[in-house]
Protein backbone atom coordinates (compact mmCIF):
# COMPACT_ATOMS: atom_id res chain seq x y z
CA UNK A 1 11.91 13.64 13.61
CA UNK A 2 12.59 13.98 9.80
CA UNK A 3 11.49 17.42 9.43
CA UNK A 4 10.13 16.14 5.65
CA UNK A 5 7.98 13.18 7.40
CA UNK A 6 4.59 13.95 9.05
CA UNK A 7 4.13 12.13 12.80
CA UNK A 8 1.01 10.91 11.30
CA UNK A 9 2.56 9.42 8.53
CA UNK A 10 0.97 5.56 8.19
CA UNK A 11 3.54 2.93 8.86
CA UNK A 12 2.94 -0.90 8.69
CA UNK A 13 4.09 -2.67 12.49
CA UNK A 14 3.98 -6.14 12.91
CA UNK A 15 1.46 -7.33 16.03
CA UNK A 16 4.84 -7.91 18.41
CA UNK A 17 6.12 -4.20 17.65
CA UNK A 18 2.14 -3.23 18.40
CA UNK A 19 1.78 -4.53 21.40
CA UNK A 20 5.07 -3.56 22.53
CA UNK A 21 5.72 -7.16 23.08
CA UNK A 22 9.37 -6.39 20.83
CA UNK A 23 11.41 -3.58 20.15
CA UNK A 24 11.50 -2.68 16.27
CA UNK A 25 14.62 -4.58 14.77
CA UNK A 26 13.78 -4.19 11.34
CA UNK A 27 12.83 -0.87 9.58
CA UNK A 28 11.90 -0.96 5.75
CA UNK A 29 10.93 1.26 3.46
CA UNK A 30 9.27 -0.13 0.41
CA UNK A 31 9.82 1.81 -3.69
CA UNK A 32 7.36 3.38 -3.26
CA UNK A 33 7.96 5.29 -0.34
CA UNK A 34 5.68 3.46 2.26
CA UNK A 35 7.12 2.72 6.19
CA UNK A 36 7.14 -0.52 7.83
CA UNK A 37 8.90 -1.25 11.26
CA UNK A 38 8.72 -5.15 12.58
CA UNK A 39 10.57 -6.77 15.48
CA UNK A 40 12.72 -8.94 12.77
CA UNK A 41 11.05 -12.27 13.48
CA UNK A 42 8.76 -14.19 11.20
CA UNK A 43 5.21 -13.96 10.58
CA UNK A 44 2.15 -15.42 8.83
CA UNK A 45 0.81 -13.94 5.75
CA UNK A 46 -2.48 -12.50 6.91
CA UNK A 47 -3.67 -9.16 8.06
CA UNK A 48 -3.92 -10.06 11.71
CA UNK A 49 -0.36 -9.83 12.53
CA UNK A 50 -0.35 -6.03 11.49
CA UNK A 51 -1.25 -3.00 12.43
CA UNK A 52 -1.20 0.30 10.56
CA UNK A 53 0.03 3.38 13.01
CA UNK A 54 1.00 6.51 12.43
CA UNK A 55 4.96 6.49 12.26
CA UNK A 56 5.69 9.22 15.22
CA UNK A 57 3.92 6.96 17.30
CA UNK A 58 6.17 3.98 17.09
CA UNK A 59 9.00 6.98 17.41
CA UNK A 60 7.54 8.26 20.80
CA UNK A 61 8.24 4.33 21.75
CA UNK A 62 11.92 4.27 20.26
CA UNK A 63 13.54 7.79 19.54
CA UNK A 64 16.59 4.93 18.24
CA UNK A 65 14.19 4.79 15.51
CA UNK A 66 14.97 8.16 13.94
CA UNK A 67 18.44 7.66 12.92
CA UNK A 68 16.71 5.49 10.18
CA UNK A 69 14.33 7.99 8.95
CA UNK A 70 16.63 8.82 6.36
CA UNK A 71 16.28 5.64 4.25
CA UNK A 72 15.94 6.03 0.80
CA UNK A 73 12.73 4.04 -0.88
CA UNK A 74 13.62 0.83 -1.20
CA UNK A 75 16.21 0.16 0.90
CA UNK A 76 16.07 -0.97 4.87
CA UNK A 77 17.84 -1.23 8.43
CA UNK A 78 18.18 -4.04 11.07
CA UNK A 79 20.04 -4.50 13.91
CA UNK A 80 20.18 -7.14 16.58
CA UNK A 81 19.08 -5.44 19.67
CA UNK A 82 18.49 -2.41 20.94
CA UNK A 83 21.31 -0.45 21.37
CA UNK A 84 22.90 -1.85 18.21
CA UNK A 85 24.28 -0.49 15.10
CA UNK A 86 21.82 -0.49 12.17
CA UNK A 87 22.93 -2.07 8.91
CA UNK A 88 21.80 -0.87 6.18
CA UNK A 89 21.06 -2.24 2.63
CA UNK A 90 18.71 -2.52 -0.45
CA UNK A 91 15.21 -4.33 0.95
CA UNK A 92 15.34 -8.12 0.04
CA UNK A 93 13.21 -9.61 -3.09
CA UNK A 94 9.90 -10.56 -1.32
CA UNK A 95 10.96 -14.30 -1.59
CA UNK A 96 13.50 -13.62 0.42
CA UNK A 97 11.90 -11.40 3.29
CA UNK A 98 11.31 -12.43 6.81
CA UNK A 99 8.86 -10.09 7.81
């Protein structure tokens, strides 16, 4: 793990990435420095499809997950399936995000 980021850290997963229904396709990190992972797909806008977890939790799931810990605020990483490359670039305006 990022020796700068505390397992306990809080992180925002969607339900699917929760209940280990998905694998996390979609790590973001919003300007001001908070975490969210979600399984890429979309969601509704309401409280019940997310959970708040400490990050080193999710990472216990998916050690993939830590070559993305090094994301800069504002900025995020998808990729299509496990396995696969992340891609990297500045997060989306929020009219534009799928999450």
């Amino acid at each position: 793990m990022n020796p700068e980021l505390d397992y306990h850290c809080a992180a925002l997963i969607c339900i699917h990435v929760f209940e280990r229904k998905r694998p996390v396709l979609l790590v973001c990190r919003g300007a001001d420095g908070d975490w969210g992972l979600y399984c890429g797909s979309a969601h509704q806008d309401s409280g019940d499809d997310y959970r708040v977890v400490g990050i080193g939790h999710v990472l216990d799931d998916d050690p993939t997950l830590r070559e993305v810990l090094n994301l800069e605020p504002g900025w995020e990483a998808e990729r299509s399936g496990l396995g696969q490359p992340w891609r990297r670039g500045l997060v989306p305006d929020e009219d534009e995000a799928t999450y």
